[in-house]
Protein backbone atom coordinates (compact mmCIF):
# COMPACT_ATOMS: atom_id res chain seq x y z
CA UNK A 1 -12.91 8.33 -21.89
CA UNK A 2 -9.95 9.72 -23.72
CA UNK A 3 -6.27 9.60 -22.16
CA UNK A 4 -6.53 13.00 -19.87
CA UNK A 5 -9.73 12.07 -18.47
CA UNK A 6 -8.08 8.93 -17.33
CA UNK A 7 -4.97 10.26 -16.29
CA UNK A 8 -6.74 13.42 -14.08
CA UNK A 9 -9.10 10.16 -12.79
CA UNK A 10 -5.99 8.29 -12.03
CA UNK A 11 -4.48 11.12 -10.16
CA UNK A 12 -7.43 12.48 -8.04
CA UNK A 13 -8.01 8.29 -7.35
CA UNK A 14 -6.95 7.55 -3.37
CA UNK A 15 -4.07 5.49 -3.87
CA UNK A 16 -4.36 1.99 -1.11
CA UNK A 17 -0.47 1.73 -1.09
CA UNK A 18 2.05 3.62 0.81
CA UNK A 19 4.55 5.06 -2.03
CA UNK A 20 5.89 8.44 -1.81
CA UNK A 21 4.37 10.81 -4.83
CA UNK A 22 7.98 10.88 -6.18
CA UNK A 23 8.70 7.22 -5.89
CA UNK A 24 5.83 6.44 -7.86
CA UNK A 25 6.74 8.64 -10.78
CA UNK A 26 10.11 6.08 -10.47
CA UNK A 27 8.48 3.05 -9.97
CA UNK A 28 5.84 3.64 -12.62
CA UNK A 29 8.58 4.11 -15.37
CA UNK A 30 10.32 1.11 -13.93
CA UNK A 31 7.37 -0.61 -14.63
CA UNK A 32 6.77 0.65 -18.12
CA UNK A 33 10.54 -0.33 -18.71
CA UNK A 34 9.93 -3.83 -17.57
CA UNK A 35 6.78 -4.77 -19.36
CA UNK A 36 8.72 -3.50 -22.74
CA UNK A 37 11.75 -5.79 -22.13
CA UNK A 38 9.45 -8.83 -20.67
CA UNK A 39 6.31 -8.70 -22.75
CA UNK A 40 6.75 -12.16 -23.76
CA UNK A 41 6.95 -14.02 -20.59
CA UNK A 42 4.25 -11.39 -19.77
CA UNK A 43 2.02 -12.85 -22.96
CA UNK A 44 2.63 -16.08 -21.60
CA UNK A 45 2.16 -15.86 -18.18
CA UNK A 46 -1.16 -14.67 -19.52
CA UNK A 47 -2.02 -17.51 -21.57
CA UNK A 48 -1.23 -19.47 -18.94
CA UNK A 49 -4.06 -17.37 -16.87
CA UNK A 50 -1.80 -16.24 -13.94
CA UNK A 51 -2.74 -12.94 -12.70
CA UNK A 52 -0.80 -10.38 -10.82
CA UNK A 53 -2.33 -11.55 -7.61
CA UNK A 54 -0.76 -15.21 -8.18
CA UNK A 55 2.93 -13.44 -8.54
CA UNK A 56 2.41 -11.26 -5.38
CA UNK A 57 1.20 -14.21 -3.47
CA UNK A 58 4.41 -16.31 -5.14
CA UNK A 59 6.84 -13.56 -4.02
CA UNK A 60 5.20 -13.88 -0.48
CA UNK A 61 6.28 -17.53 -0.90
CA UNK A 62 9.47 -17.13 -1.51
CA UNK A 63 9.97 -14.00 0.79
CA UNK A 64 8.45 -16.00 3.74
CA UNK A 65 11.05 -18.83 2.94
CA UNK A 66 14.35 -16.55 4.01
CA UNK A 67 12.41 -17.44 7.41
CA UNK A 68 13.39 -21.24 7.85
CA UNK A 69 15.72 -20.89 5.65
CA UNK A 70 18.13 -18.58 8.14
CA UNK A 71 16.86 -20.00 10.75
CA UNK A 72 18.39 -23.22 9.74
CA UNK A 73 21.47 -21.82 9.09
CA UNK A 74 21.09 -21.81 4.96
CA UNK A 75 22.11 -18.48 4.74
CA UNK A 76 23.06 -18.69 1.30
CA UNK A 77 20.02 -20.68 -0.23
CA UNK A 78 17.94 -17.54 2.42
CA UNK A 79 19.41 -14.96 0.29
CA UNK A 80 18.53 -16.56 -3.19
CA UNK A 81 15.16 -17.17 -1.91
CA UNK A 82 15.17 -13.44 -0.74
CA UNK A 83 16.61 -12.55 -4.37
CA UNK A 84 13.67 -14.45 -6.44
CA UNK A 85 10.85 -12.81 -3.85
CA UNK A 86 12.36 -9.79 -5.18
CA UNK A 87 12.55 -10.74 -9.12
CA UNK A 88 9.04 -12.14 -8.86
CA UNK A 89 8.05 -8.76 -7.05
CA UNK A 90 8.59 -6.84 -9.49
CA UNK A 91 6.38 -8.99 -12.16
CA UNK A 92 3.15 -8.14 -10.85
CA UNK A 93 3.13 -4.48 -11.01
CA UNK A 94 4.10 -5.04 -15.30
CA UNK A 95 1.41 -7.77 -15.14
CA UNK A 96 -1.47 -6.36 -13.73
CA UNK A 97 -0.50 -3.30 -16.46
CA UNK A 98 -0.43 -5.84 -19.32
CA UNK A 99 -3.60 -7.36 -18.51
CA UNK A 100 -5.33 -3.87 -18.05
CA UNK A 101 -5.88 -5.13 -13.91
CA UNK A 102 -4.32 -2.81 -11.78
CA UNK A 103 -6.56 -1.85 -9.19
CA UNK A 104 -6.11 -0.16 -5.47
CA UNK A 105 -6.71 -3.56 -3.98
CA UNK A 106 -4.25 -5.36 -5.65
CA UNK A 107 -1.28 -2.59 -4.99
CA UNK A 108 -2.48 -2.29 -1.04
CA UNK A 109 -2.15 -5.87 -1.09
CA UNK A 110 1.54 -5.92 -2.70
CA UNK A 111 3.03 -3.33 -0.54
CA UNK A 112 1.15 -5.60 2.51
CA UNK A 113 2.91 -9.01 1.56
CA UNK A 114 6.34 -6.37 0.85
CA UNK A 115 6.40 -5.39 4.11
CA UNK A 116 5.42 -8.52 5.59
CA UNK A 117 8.33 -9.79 4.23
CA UNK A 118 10.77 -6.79 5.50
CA UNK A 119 9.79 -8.03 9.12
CA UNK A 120 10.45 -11.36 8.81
CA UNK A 121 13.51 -10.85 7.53
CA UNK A 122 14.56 -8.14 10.05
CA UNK A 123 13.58 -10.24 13.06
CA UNK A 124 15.14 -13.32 11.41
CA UNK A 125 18.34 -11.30 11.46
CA UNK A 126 17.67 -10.94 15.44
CA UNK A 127 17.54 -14.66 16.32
CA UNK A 128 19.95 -17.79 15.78
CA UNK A 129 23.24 -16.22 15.07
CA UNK A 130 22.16 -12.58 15.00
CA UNK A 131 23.36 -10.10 12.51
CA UNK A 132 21.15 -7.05 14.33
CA UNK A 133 20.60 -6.27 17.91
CA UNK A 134 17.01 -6.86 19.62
CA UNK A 135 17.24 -2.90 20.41
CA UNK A 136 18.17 -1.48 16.69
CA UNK A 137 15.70 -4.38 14.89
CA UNK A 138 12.93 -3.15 17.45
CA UNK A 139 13.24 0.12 16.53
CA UNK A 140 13.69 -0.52 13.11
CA UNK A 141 10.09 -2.67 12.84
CA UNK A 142 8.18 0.56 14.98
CA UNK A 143 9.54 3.21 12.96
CA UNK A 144 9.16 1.10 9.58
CA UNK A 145 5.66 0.38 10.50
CA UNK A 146 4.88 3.57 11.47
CA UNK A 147 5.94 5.51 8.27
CA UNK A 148 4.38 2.71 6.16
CA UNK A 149 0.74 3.16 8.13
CA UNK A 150 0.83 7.02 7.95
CA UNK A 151 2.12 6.87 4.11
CA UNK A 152 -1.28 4.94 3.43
CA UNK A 153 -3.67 6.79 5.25
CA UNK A 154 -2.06 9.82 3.82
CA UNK A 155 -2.29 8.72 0.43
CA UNK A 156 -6.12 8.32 0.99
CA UNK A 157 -6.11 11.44 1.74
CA UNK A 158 -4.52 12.43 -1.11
CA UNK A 159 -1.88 14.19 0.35
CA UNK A 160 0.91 11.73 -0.05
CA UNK A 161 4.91 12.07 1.18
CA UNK A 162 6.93 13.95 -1.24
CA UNK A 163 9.55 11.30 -0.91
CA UNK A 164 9.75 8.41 1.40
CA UNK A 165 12.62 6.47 2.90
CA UNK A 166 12.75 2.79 1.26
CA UNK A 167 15.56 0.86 3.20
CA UNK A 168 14.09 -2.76 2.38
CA UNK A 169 16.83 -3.03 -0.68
CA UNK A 170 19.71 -2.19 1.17
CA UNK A 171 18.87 -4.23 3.95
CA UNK A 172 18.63 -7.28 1.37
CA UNK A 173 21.94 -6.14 0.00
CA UNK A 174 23.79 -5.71 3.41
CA UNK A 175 22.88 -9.58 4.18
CA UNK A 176 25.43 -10.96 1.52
CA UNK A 177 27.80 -8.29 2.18
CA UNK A 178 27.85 -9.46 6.05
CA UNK A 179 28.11 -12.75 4.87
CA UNK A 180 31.01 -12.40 2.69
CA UNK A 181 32.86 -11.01 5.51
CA UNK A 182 31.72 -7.60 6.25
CA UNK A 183 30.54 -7.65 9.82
CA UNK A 184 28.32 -4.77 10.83
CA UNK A 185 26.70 -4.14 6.96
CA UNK A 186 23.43 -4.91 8.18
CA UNK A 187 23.28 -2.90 11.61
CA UNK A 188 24.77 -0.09 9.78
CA UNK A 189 21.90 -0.13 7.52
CA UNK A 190 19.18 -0.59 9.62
CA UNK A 191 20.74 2.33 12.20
CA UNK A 192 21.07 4.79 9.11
CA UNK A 193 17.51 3.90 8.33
CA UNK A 194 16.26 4.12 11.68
CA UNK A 195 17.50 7.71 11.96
CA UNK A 196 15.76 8.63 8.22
CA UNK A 197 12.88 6.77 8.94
CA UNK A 198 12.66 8.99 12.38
CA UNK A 199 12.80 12.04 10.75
CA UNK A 200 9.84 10.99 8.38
CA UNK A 201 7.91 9.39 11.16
CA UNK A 202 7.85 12.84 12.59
CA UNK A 203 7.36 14.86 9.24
CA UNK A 204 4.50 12.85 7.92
CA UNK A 205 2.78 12.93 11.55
CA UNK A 206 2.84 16.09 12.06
CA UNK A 207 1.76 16.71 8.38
CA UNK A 208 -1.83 14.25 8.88
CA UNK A 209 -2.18 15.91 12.46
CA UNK A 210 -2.49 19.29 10.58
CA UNK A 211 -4.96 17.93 7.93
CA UNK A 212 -7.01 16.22 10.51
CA UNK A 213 -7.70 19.43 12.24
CA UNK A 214 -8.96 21.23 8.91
CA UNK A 215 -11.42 20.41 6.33
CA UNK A 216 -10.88 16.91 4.65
């Protein structure tokens, strides 16, 4: 199969993730970038025989750890563990590249364990000494939710967002910010997210409900 038939394949493929049709564009160069500037510890991850599943899972890990982490009042050692769930994140996608891998399974079940870990830290921000209201977090996990389930099903459909709201980095980045002294970061980033992730909520709804009614 030469390198158009693969690429038209690739396109006209249902996607099992919930990225935005210009977001991937983004996020595939990123990837290209980082596979050129870590190919080695890519080579030896692979002689090793660790797969892209084994990072996503190890993000996961560490993502899941901000949990007890905050809870226990370790903000600082949450955030690092936050900050490697992110560096180890973005491994897999170069990984699974590398090893010729990437399949619709594996990126449904990195934007999963992604999200999974943007509402644990979100309602971790709700509890113990709370950075976030019960009322703006709430809303913040529906709408979030929401988007993500419509972006999917609507990438199956092949009629993905144009461009999609992704407020899980700033919310990562508004946690050391708060701690360093700059009460309100994170509630100003989740309410400014809320009110984008609304809007989209709305757009991308009313943009399935549409398709639903005519031919698939």
């Amino acid at each position: 199969m030469n390198d158009e038939a693969m690429a038209s394949r690739t396109e006209s493929s249902p996607k099992g993730d919930c990225y935005s049709a210009g977001e991937r564009a983004w996020m595939e160069y990123g990837q290209l970038l980082r596979a050129r500037f870590c190919a080695p510890l890519l080579s030896l991850l692979t002689k090793l025989r660790v797969g892209p599943d084994h990072l996503t899972f190890l993000s996961l890990a560490f993502g899941v750890g901000f949990g007890p982490l905050w809870f226990l009042e370790r903000e600082w050692l949450a955030v690092t563990s936050l900050w490697i769930h992110v560096a180890v994140d973005g491994l897999d996608g170069p990984l699974a590249r590398f090893q010729k891998a990437e399949s619709p399974r594996g990126s449904f079940t990195d934007s999963f364990c992604d999200q999974l870990v943007v509402s644990i830290v979100a309602i971790m921000l709700m509890v113990g000494t709370p950075k976030l209201s019960v009322f703006a977090g709430a809303i913040f996990l529906v709408l979030y939710a929401g988007v993500l389930a419509i972006a999917m099903v609507r990438n199956t459909l092949q009629i993905p967002y144009s461009w999609l709201v992704r407020p899980r980095f700033f919310l990562f980045l508004a946690i050391p910010f708060e701690l360093m002294g700059m009460p309100g970061s994170v509630a100003t980033v989740v309410w400014v997210s809320n009110g984008l992730l609304a809007v989209k909520l709305a757009t991308g709804f009313h943009k399935l409900r549409n398709r639903l009614d005519g031919p698939v």
